[in-house]
Protein backbone atom coordinates (compact mmCIF):
# COMPACT_ATOMS: atom_id res chain seq x y z
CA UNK A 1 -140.62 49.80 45.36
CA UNK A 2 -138.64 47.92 42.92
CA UNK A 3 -137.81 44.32 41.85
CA UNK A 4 -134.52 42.50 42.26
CA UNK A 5 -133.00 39.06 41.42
CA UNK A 6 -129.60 37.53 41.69
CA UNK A 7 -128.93 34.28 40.74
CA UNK A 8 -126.01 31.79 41.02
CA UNK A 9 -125.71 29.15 38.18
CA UNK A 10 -123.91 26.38 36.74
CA UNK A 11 -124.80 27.78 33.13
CA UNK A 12 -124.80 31.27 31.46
CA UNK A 13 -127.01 33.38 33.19
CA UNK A 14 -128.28 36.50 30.97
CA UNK A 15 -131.46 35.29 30.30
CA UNK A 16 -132.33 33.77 33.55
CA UNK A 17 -131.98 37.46 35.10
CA UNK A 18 -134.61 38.56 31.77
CA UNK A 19 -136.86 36.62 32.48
CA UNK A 20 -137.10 37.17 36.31
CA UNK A 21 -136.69 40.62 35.43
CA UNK A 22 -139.80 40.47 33.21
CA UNK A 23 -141.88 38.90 36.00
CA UNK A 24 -141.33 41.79 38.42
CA UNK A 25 -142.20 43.99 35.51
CA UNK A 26 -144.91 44.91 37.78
CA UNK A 27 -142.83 46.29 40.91
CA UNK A 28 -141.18 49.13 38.11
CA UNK A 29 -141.43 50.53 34.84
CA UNK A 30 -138.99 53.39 34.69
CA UNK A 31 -135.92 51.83 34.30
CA UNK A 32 -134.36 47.95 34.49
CA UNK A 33 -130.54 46.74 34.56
CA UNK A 34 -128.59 43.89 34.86
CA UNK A 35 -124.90 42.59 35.79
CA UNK A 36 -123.48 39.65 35.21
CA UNK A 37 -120.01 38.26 36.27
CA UNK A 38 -117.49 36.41 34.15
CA UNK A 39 -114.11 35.32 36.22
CA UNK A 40 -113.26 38.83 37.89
CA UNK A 41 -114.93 40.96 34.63
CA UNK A 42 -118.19 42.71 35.44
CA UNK A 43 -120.82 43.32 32.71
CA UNK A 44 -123.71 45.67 32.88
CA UNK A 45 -126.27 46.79 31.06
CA UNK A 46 -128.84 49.56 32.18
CA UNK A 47 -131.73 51.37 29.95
CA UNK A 48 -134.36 53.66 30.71
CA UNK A 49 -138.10 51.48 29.66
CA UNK A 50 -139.55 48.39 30.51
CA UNK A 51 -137.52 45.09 30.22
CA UNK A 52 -138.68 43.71 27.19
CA UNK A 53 -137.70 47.55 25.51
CA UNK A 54 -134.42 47.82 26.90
CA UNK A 55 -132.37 44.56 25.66
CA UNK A 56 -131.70 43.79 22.30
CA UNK A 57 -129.81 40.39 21.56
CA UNK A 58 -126.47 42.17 21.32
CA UNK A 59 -127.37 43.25 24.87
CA UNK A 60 -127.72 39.79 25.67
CA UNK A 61 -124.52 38.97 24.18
CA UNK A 62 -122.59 40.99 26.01
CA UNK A 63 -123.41 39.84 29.21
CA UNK A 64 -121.44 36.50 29.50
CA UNK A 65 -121.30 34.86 32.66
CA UNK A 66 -122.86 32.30 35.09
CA UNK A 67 -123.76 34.68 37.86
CA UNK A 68 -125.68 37.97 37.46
CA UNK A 69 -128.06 39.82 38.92
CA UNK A 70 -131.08 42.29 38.07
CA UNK A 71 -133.05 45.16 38.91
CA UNK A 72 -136.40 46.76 37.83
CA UNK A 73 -136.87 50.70 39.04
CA UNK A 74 -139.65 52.67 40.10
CA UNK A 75 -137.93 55.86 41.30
CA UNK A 76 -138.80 56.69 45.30
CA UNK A 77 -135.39 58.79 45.37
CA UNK A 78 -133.83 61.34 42.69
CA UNK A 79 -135.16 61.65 39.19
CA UNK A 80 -137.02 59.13 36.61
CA UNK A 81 -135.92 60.11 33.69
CA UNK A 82 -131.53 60.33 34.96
CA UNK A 83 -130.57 56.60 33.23
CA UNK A 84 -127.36 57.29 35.04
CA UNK A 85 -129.92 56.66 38.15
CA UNK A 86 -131.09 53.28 36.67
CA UNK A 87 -129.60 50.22 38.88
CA UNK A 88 -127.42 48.09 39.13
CA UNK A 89 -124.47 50.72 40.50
CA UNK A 90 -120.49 49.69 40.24
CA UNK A 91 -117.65 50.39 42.44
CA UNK A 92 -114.56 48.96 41.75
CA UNK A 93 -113.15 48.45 45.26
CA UNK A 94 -112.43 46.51 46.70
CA UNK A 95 -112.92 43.34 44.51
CA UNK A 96 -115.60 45.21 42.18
CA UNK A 97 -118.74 45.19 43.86
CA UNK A 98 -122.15 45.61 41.61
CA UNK A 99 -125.35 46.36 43.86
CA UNK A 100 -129.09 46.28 43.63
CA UNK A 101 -131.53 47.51 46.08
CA UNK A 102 -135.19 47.51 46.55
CA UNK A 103 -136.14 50.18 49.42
CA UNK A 104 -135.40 53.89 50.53
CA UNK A 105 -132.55 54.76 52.91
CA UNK A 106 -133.52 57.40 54.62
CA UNK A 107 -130.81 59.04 56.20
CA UNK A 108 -128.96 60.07 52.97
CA UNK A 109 -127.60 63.69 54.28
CA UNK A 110 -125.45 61.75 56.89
CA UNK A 111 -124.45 59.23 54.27
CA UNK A 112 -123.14 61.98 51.97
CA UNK A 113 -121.34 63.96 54.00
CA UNK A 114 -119.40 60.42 55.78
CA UNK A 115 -118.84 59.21 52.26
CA UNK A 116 -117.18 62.49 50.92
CA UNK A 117 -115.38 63.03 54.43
CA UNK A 118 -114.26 60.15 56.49
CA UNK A 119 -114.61 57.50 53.31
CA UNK A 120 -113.25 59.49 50.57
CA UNK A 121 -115.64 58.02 48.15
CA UNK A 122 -117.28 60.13 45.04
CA UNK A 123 -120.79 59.63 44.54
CA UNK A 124 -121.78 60.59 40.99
CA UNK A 125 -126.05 60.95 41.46
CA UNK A 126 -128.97 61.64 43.90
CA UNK A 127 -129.52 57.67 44.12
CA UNK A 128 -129.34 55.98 47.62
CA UNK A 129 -128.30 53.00 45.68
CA UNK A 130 -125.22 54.47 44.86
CA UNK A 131 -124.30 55.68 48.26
CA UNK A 132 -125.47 52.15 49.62
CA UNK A 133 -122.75 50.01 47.43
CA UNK A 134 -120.24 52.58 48.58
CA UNK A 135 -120.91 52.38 52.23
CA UNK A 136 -120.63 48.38 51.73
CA UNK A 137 -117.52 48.92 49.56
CA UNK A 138 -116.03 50.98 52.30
CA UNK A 139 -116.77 48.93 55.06
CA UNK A 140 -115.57 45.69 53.07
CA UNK A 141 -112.02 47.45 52.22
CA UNK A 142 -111.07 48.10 55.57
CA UNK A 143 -111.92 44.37 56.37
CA UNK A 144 -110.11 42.61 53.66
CA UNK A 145 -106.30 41.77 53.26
CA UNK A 146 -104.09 40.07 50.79
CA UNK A 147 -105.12 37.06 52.17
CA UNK A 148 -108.16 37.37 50.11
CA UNK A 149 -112.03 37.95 50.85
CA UNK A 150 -113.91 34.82 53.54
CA UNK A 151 -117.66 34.85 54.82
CA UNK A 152 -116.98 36.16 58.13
CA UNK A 153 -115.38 39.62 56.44
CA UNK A 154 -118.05 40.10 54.07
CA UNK A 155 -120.72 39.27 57.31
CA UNK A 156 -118.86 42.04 59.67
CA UNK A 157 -119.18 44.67 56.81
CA UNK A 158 -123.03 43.94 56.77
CA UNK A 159 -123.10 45.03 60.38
CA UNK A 160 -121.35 48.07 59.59
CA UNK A 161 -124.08 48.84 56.57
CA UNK A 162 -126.54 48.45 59.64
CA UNK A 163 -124.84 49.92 61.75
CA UNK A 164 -124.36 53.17 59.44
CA UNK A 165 -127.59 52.98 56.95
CA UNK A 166 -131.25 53.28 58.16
CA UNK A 167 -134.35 53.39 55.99
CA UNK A 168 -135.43 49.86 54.31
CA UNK A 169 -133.06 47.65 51.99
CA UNK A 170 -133.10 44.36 50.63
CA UNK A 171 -130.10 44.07 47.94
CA UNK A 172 -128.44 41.96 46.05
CA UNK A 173 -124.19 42.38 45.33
CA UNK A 174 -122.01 40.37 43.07
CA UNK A 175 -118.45 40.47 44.35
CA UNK A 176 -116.09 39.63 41.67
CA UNK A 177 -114.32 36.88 41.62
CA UNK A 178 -116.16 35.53 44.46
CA UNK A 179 -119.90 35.00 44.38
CA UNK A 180 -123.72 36.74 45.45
CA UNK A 181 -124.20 38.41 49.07
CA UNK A 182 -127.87 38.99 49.80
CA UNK A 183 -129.07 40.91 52.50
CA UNK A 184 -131.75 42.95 53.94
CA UNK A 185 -132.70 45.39 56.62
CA UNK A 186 -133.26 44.57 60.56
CA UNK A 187 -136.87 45.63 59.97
CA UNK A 188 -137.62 42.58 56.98
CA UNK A 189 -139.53 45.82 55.44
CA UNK A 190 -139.05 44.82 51.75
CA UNK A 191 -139.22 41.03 50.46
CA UNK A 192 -135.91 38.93 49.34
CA UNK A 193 -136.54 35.07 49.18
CA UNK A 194 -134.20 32.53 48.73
CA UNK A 195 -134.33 29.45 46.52
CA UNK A 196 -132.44 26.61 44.80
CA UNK A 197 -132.46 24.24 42.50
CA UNK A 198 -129.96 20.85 42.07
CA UNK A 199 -127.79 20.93 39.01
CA UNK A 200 -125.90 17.84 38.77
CA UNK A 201 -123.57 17.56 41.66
CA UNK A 202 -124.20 20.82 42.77
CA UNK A 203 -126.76 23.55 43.32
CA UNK A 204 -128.03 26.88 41.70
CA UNK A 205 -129.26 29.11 43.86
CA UNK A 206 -131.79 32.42 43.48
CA UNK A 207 -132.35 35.01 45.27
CA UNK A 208 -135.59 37.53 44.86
CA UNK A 209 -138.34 40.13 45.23
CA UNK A 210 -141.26 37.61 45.02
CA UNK A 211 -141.61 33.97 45.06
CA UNK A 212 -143.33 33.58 41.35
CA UNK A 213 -139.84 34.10 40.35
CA UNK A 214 -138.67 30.95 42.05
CA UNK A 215 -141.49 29.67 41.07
CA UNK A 216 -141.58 30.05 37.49
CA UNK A 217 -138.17 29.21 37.12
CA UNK A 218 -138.21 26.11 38.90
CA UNK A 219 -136.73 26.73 41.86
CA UNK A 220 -137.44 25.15 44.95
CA UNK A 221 -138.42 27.92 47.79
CA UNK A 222 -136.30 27.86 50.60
CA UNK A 223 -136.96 30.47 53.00
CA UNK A 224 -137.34 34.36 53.25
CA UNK A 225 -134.01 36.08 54.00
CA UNK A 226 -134.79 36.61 57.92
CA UNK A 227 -134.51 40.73 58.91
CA UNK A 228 -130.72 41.55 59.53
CA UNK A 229 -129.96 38.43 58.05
CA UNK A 230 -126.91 38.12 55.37
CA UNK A 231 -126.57 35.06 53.09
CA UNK A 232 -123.51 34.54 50.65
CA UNK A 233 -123.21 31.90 48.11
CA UNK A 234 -119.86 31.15 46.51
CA UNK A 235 -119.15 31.02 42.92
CA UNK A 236 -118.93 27.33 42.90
CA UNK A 237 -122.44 27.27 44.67
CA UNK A 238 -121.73 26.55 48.52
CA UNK A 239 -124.10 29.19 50.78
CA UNK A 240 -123.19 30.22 53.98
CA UNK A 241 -125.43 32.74 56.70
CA UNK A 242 -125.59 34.80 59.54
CA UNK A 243 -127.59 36.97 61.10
CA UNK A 244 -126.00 40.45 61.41
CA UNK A 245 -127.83 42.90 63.76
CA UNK A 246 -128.58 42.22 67.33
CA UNK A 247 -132.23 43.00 67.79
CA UNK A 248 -133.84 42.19 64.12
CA UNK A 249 -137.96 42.04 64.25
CA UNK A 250 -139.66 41.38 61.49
CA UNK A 251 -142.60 44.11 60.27
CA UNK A 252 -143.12 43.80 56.61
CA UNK A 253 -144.41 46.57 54.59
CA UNK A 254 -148.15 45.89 54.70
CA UNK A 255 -148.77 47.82 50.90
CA UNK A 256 -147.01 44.61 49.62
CA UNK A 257 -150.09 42.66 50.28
CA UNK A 258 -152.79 45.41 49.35
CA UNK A 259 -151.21 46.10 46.06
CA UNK A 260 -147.47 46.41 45.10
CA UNK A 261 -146.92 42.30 44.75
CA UNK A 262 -148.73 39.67 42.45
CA UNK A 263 -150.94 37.67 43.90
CA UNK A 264 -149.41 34.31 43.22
CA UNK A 265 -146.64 35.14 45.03
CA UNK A 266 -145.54 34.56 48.82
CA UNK A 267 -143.33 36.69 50.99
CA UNK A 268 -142.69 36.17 54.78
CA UNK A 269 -144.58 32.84 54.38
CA UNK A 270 -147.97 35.12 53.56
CA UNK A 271 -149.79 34.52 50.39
CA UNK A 272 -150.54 37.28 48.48
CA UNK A 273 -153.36 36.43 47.39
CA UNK A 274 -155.48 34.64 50.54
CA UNK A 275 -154.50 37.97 52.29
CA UNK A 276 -156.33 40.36 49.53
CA UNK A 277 -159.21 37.61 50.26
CA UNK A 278 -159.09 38.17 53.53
CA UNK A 279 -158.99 42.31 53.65
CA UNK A 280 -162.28 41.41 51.39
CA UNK A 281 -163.78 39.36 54.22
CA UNK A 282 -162.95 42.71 56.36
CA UNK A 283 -164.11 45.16 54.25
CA UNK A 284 -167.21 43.72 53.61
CA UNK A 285 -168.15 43.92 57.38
CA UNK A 286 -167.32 47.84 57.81
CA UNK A 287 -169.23 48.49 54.14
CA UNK A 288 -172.32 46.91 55.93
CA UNK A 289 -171.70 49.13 59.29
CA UNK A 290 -171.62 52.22 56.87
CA UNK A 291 -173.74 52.13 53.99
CA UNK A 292 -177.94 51.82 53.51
CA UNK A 293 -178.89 47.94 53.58
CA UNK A 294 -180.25 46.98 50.07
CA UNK A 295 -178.38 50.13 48.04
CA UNK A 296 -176.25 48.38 46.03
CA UNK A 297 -177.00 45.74 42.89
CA UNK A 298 -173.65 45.00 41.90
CA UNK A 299 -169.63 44.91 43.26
CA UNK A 300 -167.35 45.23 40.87
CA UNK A 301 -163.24 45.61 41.38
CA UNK A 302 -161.03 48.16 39.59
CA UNK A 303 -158.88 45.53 37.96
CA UNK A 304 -156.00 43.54 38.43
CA UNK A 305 -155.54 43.59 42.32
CA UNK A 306 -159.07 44.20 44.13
CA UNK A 307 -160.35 41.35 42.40
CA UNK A 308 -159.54 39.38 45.35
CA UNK A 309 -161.08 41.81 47.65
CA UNK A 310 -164.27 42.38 45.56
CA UNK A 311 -164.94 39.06 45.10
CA UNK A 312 -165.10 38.38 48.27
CA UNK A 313 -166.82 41.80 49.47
CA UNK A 314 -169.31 40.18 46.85
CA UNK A 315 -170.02 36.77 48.46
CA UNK A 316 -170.17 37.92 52.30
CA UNK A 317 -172.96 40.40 51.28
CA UNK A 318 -174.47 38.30 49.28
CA UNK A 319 -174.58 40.87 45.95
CA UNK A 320 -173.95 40.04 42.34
CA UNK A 321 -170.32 40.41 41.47
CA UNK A 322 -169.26 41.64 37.71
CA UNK A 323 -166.15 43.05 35.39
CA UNK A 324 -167.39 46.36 34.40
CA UNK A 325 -164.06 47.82 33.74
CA UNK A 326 -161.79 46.69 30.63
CA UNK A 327 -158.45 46.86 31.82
CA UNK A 328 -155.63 48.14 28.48
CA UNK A 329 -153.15 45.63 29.97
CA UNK A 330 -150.61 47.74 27.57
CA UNK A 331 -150.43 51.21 29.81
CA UNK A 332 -148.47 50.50 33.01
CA UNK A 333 -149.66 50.97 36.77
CA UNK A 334 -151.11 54.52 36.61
CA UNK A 335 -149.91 54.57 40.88
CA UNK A 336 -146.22 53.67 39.92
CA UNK A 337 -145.73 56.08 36.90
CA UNK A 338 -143.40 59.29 37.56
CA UNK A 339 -145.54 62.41 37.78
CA UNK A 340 -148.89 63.63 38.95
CA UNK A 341 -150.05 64.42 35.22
CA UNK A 342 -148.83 61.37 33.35
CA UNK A 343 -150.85 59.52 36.01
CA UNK A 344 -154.00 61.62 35.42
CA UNK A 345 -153.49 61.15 31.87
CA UNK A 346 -153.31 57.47 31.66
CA UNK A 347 -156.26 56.63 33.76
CA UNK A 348 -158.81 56.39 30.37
CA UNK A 349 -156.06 55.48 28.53
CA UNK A 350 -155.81 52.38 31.39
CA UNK A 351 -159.96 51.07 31.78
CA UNK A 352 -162.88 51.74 30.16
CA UNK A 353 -166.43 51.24 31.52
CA UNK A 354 -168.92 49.09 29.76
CA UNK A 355 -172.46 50.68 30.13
CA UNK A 356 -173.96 47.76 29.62
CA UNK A 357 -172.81 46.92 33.00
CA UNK A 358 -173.56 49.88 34.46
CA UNK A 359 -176.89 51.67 33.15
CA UNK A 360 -179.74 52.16 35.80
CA UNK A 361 -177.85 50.32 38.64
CA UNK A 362 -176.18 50.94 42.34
CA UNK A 363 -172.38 50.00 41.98
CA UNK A 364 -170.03 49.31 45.11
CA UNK A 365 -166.88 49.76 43.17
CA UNK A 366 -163.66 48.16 45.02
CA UNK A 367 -160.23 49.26 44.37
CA UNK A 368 -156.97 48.23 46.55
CA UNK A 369 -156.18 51.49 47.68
CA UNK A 370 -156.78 55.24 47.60
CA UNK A 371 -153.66 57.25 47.60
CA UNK A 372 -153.60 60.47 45.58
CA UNK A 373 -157.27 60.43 44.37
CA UNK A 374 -156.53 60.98 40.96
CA UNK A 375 -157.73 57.94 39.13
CA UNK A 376 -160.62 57.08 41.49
CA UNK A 377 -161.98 60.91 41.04
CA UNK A 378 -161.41 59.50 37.24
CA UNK A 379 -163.60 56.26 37.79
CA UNK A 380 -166.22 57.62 39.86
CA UNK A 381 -166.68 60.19 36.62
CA UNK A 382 -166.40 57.24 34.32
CA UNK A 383 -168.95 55.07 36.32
CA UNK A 384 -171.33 57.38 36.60
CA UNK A 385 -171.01 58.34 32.81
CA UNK A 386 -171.82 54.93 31.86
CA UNK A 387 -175.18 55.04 33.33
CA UNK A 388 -174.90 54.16 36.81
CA UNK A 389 -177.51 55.44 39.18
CA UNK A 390 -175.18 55.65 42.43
CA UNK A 391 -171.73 54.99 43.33
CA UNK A 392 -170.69 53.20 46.12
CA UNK A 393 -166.55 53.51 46.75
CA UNK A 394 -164.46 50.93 48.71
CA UNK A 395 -160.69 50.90 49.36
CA UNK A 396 -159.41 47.38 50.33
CA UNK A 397 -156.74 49.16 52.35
CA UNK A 398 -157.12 52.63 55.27
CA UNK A 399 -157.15 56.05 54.13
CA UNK A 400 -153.60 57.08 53.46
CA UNK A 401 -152.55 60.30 55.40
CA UNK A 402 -149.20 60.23 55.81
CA UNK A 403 -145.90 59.68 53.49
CA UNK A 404 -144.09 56.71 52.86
CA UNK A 405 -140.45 56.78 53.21
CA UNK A 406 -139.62 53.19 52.98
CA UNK A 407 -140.05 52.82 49.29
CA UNK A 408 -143.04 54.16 47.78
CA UNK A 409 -143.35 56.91 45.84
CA UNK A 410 -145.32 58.75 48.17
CA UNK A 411 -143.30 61.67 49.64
CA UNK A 412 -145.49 64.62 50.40
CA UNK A 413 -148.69 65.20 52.20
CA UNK A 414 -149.96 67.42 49.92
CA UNK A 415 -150.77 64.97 47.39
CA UNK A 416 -152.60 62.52 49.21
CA UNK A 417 -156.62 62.79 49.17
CA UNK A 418 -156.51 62.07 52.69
CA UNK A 419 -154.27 64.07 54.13
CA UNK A 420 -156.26 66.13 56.85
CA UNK A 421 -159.23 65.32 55.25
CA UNK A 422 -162.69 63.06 57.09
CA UNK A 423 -163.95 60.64 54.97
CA UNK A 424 -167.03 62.47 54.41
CA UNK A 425 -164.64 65.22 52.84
CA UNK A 426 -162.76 62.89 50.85
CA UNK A 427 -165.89 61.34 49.19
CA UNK A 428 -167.07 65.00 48.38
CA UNK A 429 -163.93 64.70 46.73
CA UNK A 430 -163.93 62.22 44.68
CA UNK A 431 -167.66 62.86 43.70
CA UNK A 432 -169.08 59.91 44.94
CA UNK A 433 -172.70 58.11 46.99
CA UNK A 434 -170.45 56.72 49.83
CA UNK A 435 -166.90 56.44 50.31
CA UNK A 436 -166.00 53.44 52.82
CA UNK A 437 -162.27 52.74 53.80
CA UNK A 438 -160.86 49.41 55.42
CA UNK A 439 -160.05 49.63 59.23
CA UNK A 440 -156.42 49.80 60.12
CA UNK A 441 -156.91 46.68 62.41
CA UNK A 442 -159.10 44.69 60.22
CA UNK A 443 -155.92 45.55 57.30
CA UNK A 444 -153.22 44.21 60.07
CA UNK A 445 -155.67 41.27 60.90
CA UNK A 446 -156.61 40.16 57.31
CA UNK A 447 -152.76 40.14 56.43
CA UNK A 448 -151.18 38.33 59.19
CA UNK A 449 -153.79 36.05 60.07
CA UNK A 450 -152.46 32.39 60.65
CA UNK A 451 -149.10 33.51 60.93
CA UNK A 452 -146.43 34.43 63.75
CA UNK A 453 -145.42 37.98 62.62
CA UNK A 454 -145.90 40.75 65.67
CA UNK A 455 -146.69 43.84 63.29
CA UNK A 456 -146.72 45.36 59.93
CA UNK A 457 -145.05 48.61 58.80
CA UNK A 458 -148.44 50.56 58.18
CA UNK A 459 -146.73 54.29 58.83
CA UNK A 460 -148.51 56.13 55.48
CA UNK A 461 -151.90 54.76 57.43
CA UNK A 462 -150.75 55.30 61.11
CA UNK A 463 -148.01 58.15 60.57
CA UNK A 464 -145.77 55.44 63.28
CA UNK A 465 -142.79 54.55 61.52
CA UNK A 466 -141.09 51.10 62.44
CA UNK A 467 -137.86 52.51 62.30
CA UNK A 468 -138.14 54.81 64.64
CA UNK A 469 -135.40 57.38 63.18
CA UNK A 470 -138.34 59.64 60.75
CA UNK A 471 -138.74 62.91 62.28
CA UNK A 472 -141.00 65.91 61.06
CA UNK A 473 -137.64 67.61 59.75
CA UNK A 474 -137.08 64.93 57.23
CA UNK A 475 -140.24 64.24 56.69
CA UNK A 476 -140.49 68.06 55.71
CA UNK A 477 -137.31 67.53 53.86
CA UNK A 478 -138.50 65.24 51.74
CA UNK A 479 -141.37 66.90 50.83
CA UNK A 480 -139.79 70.08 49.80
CA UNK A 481 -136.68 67.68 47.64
CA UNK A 482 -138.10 65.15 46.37
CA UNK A 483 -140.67 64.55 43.41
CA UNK A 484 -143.15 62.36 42.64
């Protein structure tokens, strides 16, 4: 999971791509970047750190130019703490292309081996970013002529990404000299949304992770970039499409709606928000199939995202709902931080119970998710430390058993609390009452309810991925080479 932007304007762009950056803050903390294009120069700037950290006004300066884009990281491939990892990544042929990606390919070994051998092109780290911008490079080169670079070239070297690449990618490229290509994988697995605004005679045009960008920033929404789908928008502002594979379906990643997104935002025309309503509306059903009637006093959420779900958990059965936790908005997302102990560490740095919330009562406590168990072993410990009598524990989303390999740091079964574990195991585990999990079903239900869409990408809660290309050999691969 990470955040992109790219943006097309009439007017210097720097801190347009800042502050979009610093509304995906959320989607990655360990690195940001961002590119901007003046005539045929590229400018970038990359730093390890949160936005607001890594740019200084001489950063700012240096980044003339009315078309840029920019990238927040949360590392799912190679290492944190490598800056040379941080996005955006450069190649200077043909054109000068400068890439962003949100998403995990996951057939890297082939990539590496085709791009030393039948492409002839170096790649410098362990990111799939890098090898992604070189595949497109590659495929655009043998396209292009001295007639210079047209829609339909840069459209045919898309198919050849898709026809080469698997895995899930949204990105973002500025072409020098020439404008912004979007595009994003057959699957629509992570967001990229599409939006404009009228300057004068002409229009500016955004493209990004989550609609509050558009949003914010004025922008009109347009549309989600369809799975498959390429759009390009020239430097002067003129946007052309097509759709570039033959047999694109659209299955979302469903952890987008239980956690990774805001909830003001929209992506594939789902609000973020109704849907964590709506897994609350679920949830509250199964806690009632699974738990003694009249046990529980209060519901309160693990804050920011189950508040949706709690709240509405709260009003279906009818029980008080309350903030017991005070949420240190100034330690990031303890799920999206590199390494097993930094998480564990920052989980009392991140909330602290109230007791006065607590003492003598029966809490149903409702968090978004369960993945590694670390910080809800933490707040079961916590809750019952500030007096509470029992403890009730709800995940908004199904137990996760199985790795994610689309984008989320989630790579080995070992770490996750529910990996061959019943539930009545895992709540030994975590130490508390009851432990009640959301129903696969109910999940897809809640999320695409009132919409079109045939299916979600649920494969860390169903171990079926939507790709169909994950195997047990990579999936044991990936375990055994690559950290969390």
């Amino acid at each position: 999971m990470c955040g992109i932007v790219g943006l097309v304007s009439t007017s210097p762009v720097n801190q347009q791509v800042y502050d979009a950056l610093a509304l995906l803050q959320h989607r990655g903390q360990d690195s940001c970047g961002i590119a901007t294009i003046e005539g045929r120069h590229a400018h970038i700037r990359k730093a390890k750190g949160q936005v607001r950290e890594a740019f200084r006004t001489r950063d700012m300066r240096s980044l003339p130019g009315n078309v840029g884009l920019g990238h927040v990281r949360y590392a799912t491939r190679g290492e944190a703490s490598n800056e040379l990892e941080a996005q955006p990544f450069y190649v200077n042929a043909p054109y000068g292309i400068v890439l962003v990606h949100n998403g995990n390919l996951t057939n890297t070994r082939e990539l590496a081996a085709q791009l030393e051998t039948l492409d002839m092109r170096h790649v410098n780290t362990g990111s799939d970013t890098e090898m992604l911008v070189n595949v497109l490079g590659s495929e655009l080169q043998q396209l292009v002529g001295g007639a210079g670079l047209d829609a339909d070239q840069l459209f045919t070297a898309v198919r050849r990404v898709h026809e080469r690449v698997e895995g899930s990618y949204a990105a973002i490229a500025l072409i020098a000299g020439h404008g912004l290509l979007g595009f994003r994988d057959p699957f629509g697995i992570r967001p990229l949304i599409l939006g404009r605004r009228p300057a004068g005679a002409r229009m500016e045009w955004v493209l990004a992770s989550e609609s509050l960008v558009l949003e914010a920033s004025g922008y009109e929404v347009v549309r989600d970039v369809a799975p498959g789908e390429a759009v390009f928008i020239t430097l002067d502002g003129e946007l052309v499409s097509q759709q570039c594979h033959p047999n694109p379906v659209l299955l979302p990643c469903s952890f987008e709606y239980v956690y990774l997104a805001r909830p003001d935002s929209t992506m594939n025309g789902i609000g973020v928000y109704d849907a964590r309503l709506r897994l609350g509306d679920r949830l509250a059903t199964t806690i009632e199939q699974f738990t003694p009637k009249g046990d529980i006093d209060v519901v309160m959420p693990i804050p920011d995202s189950a508040r949706p779900a709690a709240m509405q958990v709260a009003r279906r059965l009818g029980i008080e709902y309350r903030e017991g936790y005070y949420k240190n908005r100034y330690v990031g997302r303890t799920f999206i931080m590199p390494g097993q102990e930094q998480r564990k560490k920052s989980v009392r740095q991140k909330l602290n119970a109230m007791p006065s919330e607590f003492r003598g009562k029966n809490v149903l406590v409702v968090d978004d998710s369960i993945v590694r168990g670390t910080t809800s072993r933490e707040i079961v410990e916590m809750t019952r430390q500030a007096g509470a009598n029992k403890v009730t524990f709800t995940s908004a989303a199904p137990p996760v058993r199985y790795p994610h390999v689309y984008g989320i740091n989630m790579p080995s079964r070992a770490e996750l609390i529910a990996a061959g574990r019943s539930i009545p195991q895992i709540n030994d585990t975590l130490g508390a009452d009851y432990t009640v999990y959301q129903e696969v079903a109910d999940m897809q239900s809640a999320i695409l309810e009132g919409t079109d869409i045939g299916g979600l990408d649920m494969s860390c809660f169903t171990g079926e991925y939507v790709t169909g290309t994950v195997t047990d050999e990579y999936l044991s691969w990936v375990e055994r080479t690559q950290l969390s």
